[in-house]
Protein backbone atom coordinates (compact mmCIF):
# COMPACT_ATOMS: atom_id res chain seq x y z
CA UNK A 1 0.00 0.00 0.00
CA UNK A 2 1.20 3.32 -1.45
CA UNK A 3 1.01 6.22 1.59
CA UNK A 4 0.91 9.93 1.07
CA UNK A 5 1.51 13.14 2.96
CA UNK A 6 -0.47 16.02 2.72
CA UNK A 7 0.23 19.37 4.12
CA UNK A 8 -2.95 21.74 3.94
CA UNK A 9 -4.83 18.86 4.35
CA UNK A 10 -7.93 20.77 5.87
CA UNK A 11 -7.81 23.06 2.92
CA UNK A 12 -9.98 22.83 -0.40
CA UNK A 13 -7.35 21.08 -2.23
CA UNK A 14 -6.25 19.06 0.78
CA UNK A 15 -9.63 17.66 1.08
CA UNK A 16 -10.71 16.82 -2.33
CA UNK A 17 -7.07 15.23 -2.91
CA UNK A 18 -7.04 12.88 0.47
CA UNK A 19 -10.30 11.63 -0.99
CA UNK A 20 -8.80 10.99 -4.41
CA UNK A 21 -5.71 8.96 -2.61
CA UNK A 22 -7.78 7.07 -0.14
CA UNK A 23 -10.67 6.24 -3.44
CA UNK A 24 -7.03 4.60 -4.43
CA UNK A 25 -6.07 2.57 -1.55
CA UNK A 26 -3.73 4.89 -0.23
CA UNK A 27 -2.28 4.86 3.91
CA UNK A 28 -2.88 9.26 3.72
CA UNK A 29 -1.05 11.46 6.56
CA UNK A 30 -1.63 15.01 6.61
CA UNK A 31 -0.21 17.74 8.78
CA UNK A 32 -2.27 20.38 10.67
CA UNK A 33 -1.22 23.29 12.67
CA UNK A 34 -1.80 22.57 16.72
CA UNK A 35 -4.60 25.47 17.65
CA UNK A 36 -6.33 26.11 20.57
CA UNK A 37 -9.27 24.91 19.05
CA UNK A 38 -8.91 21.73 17.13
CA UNK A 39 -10.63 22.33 13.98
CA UNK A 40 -10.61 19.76 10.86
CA UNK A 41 -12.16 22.08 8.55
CA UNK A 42 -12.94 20.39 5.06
CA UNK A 43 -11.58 16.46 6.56
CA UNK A 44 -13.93 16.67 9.10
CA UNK A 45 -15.92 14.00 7.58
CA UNK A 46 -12.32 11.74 6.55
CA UNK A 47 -10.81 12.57 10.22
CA UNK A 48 -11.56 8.69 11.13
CA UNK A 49 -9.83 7.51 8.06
CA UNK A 50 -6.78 9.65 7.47
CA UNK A 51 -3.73 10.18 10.07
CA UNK A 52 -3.26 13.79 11.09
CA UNK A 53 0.23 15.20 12.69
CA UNK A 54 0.51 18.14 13.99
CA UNK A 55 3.83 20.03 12.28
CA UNK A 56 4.32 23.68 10.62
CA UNK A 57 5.76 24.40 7.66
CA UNK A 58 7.91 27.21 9.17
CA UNK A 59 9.30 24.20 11.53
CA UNK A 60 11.98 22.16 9.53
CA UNK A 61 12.09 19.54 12.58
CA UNK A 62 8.49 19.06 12.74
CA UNK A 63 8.50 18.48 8.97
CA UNK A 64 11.39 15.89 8.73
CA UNK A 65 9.16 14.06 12.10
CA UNK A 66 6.20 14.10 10.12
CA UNK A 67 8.26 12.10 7.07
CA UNK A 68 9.39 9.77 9.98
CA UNK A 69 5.81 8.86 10.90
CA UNK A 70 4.63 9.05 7.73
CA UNK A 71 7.42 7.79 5.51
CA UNK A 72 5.38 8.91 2.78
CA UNK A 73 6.10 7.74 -0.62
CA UNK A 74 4.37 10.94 -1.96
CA UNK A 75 4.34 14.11 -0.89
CA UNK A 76 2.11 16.56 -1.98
CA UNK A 77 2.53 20.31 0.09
CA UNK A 78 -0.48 22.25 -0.52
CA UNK A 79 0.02 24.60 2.75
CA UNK A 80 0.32 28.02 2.10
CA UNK A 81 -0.75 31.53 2.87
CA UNK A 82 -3.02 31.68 0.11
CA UNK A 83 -5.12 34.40 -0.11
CA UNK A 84 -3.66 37.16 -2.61
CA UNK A 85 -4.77 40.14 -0.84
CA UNK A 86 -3.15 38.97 3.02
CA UNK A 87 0.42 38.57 1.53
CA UNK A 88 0.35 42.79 0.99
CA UNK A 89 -0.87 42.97 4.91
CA UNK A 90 1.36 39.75 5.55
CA UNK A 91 4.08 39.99 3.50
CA UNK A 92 7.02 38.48 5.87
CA UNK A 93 4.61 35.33 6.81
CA UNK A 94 3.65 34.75 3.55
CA UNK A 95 7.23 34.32 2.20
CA UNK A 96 8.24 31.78 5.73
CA UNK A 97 5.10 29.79 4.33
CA UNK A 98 5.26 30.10 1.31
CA UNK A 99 8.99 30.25 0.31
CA UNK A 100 10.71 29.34 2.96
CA UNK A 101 8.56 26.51 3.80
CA UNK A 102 8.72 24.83 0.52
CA UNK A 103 12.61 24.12 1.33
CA UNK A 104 12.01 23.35 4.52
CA UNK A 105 9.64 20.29 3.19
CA UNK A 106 12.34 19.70 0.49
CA UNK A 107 14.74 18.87 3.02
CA UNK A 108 12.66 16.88 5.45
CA UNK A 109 12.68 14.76 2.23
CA UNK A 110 16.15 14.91 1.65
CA UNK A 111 17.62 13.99 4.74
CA UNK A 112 14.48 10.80 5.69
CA UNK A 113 13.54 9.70 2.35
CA UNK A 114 15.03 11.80 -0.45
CA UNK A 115 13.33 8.19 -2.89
CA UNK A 116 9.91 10.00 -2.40
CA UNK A 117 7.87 11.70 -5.35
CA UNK A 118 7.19 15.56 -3.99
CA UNK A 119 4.40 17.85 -5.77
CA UNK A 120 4.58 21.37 -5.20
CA UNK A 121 1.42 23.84 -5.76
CA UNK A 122 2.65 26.38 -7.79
CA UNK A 123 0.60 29.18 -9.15
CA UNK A 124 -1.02 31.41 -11.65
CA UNK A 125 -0.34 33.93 -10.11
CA UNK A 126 3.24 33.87 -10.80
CA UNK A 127 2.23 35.21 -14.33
CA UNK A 128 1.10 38.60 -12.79
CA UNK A 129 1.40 40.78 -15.23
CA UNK A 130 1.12 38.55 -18.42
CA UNK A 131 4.61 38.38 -20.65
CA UNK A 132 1.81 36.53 -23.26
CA UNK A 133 -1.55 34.84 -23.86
CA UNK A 134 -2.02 32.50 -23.08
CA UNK A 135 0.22 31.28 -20.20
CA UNK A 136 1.86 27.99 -20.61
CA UNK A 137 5.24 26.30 -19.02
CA UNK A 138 7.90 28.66 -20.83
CA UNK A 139 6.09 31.72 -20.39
CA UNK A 140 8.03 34.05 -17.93
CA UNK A 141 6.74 35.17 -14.84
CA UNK A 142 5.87 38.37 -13.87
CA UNK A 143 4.21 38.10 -9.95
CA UNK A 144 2.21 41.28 -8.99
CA UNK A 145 1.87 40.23 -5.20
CA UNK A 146 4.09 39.47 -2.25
CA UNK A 147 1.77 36.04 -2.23
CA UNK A 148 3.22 35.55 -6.03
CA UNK A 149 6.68 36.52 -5.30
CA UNK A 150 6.82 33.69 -2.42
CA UNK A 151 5.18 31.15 -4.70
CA UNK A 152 7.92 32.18 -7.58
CA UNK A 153 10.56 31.19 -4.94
CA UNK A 154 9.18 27.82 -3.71
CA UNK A 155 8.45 26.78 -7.60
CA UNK A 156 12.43 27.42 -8.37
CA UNK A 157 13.72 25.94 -5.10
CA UNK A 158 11.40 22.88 -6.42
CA UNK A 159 13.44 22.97 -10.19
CA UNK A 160 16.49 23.19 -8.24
CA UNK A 161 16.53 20.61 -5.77
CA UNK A 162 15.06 18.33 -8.77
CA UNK A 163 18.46 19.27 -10.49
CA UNK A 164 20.64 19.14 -7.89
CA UNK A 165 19.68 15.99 -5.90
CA UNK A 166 17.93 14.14 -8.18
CA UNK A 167 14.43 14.06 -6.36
CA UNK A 168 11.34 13.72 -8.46
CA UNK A 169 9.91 16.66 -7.64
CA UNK A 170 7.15 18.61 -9.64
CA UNK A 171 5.18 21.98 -9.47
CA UNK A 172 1.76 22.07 -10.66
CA UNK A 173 1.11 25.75 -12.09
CA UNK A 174 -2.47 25.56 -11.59
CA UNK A 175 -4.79 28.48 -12.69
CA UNK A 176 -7.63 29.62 -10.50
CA UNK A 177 -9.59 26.40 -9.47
CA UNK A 178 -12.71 26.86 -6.59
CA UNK A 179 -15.49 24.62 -5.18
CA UNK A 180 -17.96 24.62 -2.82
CA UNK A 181 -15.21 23.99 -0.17
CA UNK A 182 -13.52 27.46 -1.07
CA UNK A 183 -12.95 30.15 2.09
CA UNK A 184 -16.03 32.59 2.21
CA UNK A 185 -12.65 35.15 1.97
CA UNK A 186 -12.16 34.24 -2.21
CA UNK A 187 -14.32 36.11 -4.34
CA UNK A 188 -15.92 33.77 -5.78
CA UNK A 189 -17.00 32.40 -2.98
CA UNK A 190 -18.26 35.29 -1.44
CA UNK A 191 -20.37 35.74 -4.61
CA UNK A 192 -21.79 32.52 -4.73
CA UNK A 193 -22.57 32.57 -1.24
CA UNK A 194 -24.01 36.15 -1.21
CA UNK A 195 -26.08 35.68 -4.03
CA UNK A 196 -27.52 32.54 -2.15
CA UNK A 197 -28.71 34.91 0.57
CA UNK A 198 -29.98 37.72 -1.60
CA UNK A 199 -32.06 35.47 -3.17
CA UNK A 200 -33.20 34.05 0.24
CA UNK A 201 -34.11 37.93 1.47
CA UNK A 202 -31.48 37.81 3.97
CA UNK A 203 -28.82 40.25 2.33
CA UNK A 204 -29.18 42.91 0.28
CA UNK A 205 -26.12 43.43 -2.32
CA UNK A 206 -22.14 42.34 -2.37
CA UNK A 207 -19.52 44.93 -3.18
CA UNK A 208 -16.92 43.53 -5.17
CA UNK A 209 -13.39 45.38 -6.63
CA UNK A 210 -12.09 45.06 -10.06
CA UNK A 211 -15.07 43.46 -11.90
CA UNK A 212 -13.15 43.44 -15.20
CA UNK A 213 -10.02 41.02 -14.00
CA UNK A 214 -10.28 38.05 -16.33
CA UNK A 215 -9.15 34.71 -14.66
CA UNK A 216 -9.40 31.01 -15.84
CA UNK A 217 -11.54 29.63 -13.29
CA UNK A 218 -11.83 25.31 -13.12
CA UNK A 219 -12.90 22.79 -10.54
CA UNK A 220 -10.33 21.70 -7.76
CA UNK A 221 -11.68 18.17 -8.03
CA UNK A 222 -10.49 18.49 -11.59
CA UNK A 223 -7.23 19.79 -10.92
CA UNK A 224 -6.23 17.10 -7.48
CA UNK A 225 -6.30 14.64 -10.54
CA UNK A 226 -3.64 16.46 -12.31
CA UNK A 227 -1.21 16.62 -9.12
CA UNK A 228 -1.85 12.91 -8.89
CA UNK A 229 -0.76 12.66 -11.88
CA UNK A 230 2.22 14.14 -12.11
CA UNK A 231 3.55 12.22 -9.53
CA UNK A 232 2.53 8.97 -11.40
CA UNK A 233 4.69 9.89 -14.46
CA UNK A 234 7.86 8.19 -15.41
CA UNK A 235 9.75 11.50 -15.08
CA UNK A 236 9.19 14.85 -13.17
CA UNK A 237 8.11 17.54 -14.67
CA UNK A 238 6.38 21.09 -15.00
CA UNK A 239 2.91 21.34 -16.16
CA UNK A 240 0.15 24.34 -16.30
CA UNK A 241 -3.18 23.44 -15.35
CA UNK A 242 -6.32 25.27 -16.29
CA UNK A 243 -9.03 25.05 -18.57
CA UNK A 244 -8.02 27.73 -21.67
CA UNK A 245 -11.28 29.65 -20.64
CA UNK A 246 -10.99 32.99 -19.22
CA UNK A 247 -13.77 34.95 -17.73
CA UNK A 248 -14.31 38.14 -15.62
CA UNK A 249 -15.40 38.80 -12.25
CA UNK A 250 -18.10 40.18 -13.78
CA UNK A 251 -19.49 37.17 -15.69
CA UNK A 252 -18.77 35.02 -12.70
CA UNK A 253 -21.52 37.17 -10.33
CA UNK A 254 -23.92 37.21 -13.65
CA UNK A 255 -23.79 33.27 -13.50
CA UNK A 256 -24.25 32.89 -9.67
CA UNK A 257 -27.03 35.19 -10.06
CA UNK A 258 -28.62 33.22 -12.72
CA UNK A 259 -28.46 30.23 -11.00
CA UNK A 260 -30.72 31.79 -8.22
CA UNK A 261 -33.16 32.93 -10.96
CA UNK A 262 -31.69 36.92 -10.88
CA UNK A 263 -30.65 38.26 -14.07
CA UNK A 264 -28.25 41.47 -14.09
CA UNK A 265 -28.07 44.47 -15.98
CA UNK A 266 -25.06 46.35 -15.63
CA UNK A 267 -25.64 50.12 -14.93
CA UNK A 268 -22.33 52.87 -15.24
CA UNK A 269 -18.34 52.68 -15.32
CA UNK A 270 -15.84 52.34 -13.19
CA UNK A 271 -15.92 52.56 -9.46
CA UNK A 272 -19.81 53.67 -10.46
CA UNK A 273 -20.71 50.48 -12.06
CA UNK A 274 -23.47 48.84 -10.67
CA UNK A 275 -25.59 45.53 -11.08
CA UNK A 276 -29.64 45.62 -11.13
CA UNK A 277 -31.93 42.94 -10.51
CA UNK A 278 -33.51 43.23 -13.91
CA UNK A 279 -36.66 42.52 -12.34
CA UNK A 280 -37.14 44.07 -9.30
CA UNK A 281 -34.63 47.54 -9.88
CA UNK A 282 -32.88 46.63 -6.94
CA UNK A 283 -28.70 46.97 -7.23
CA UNK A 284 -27.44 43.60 -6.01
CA UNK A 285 -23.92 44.69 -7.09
CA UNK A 286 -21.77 47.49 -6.29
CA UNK A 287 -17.89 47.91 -6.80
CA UNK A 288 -16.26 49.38 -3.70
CA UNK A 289 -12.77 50.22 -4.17
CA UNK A 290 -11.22 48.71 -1.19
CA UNK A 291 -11.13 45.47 -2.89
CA UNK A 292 -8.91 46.94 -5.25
CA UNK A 293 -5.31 45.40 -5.29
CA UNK A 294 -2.56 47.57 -4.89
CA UNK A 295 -0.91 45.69 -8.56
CA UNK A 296 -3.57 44.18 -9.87
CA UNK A 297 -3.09 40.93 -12.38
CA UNK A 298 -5.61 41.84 -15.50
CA UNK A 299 -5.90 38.70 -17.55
CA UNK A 300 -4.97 34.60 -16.59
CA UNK A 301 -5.35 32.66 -19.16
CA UNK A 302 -3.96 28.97 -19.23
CA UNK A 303 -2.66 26.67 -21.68
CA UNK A 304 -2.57 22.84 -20.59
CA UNK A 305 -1.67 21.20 -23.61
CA UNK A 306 0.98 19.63 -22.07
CA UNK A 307 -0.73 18.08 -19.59
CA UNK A 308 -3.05 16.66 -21.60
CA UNK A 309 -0.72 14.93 -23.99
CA UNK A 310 1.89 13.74 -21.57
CA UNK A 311 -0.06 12.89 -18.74
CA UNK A 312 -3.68 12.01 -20.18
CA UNK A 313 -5.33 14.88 -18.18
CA UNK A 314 -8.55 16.50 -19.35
CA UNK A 315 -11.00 19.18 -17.15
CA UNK A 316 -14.54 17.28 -16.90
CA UNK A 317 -16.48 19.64 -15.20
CA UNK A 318 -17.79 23.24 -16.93
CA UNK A 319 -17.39 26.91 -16.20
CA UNK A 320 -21.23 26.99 -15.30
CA UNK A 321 -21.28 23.28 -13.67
CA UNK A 322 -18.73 24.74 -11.32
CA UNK A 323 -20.54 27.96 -10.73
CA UNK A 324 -24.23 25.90 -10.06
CA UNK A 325 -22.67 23.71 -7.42
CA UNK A 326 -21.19 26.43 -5.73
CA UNK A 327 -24.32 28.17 -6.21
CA UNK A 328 -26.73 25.15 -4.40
CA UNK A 329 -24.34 23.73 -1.95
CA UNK A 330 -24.80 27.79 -0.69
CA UNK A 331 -28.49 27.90 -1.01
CA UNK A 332 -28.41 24.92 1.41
CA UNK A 333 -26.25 26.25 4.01
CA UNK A 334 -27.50 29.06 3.70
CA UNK A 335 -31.39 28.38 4.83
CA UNK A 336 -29.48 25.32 7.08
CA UNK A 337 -28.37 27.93 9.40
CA UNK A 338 -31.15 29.91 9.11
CA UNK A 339 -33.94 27.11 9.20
CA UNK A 340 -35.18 28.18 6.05
């Protein structure tokens, strides 16, 4: 039996990938920060099935104890600091994570059991502000964000320790990718999930920032298949993952609307542009420039060719598939909490 260790296990991608390994006959470990309050967030139904350490990824000794335990075969390190607009508030503890604690992983490896296949969870967001379009595994990198500069650094200390000890190690440059396991924080979330309570009378409009940012938006079910694998492949590699679809935050909130039976008509410019219930003239929208990022990345666009032909990967499920589960797994929360 094959076992696996995954750091952000809790996380969205932590979740839906413990499922895929365990579907598989996998023994899966997966680290968790200690808190005061013990809290299993998206494994809380898998907590009796998977093995859970408690280690830090800005800890290099807790690391190389959690390869002890777990003597993993794979590694996958999905922890990170991830939300864009916290690395410009958090810039210092988004670089330990997210840097620094990609190398500390790398060693842990290294020095218990440098024979085991490591996937890193690079980013989009290294693209920033886009050298061409679309994005694919030789276009350079550009990051607009301390959260993208930190990710640059752990996808190069990946490359180099591939190249300079000989581990099979591979980053994953996956493009946006949500569920209905994404924080409330993400946008898209907090669309889906507002747009769910508008609809139920509860709330009355959600103020988003740039509505115009474009961004290739997939399923993370879709893409824990990919980092699978890539670690199933007879050599490591590089590959892009995304769906060669790119949308705005604008079209995003018009689907999650729909799918609550609101259609939008988009009213001015700008910081002024609004979005009206075309039925009932109420403005469900509103920009408020707050959300604004201080270097904002205008277009993603992805281009996984590569991952299709070498390692037999294809996205299954749509742009608006994507957005309607999102949509309905809100609705139900949603009146759940508020016995609707």
């Amino acid at each position: 039996m094959k076992s696996a260790l995954i750091t952000g296990i809790t996380g969205q991608d932590g979740s839906y990938l413990a499922e895929l390994l365990l579907d598989k006959g996998y023994e899966v470990y997966g680290i968790m920060r200690r808190k005061s309050v013990v809290d299993y967030g998206n494994v809380n139904h898998l907590k009796d099935k998977i093995h859970l350490i408690y280690a830090d990824m800005t800890d290099p000794i807790s690391l190389i104890t959690a390869m002890k335990i777990s003597m993993a075969d794979e590694v996958y390190n999905l922890a990170a600091q991830s939300f864009v607009a916290t690395s410009w508030e958090q810039p210092l503890a988004t670089a330990d994570i997210d840097a620094i604690g990609v190398t500390n992983m790398l060693e842990a490896i290294r020095v218990v059991k440098p024979e085991a296949r490591f996937y890193q969870a690079s980013t989009s967001e290294m693209f920033g502000l886009v050298q061409a379009i679309p994005q694919c595994e030789t276009t350079p990198f550009y990051p607009r964000s301390p959260y993208g500069v930190a990710k640059l650094y752990g996808h190069w200390i990946t490359k180099n320790y591939r190249e300079s000890y000989d581990l099979f190690a591979c980053s994953g440059i996956l493009f946006n990718h949500e569920s209905e396991r994404r924080g409330l924080e993400f946008v898209t979330r907090k669309i889906t999930n507002t747009a769910a309570r508008i609809s139920l009378g509860l709330e009355e409009c959600v103020e988003l920032g740039n509505l115009s940012a474009k961004r290739d938006w997939g399923h993370s079910k879709d893409y824990v298949k990919a980092m699978w694998l890539m670690l199933q492949a007879d050599e490591p590699d590089d590959f892009v993952i995304a769906t060669n679809e790119t949308r705005t935050v604008r079209e995003f909130a018009e689907t999650a609307f729909k799918h609550v039976g609101i259609d939008i008509e988009w009213k001015g410019e700008g910081v002024n542009e609004t979005g009206v219930d075309k039925n009932s003239g109420k403005t469900v929208v509103k920009v408020n420039p707050k959300f604004f990022r201080p270097a904002e990345v205008e277009l993603l666009l992805g281009n996984p060719a590569k991952a299709e032909e070498k390692l037999g990967w294809k996205r299954e499920i749509s742009f608006d598939e994507l957005v309607r589960r999102m949509v309905t797994n809100d609705l139900e929360l949603v009146k759940a909490s508020n016995s609707l």
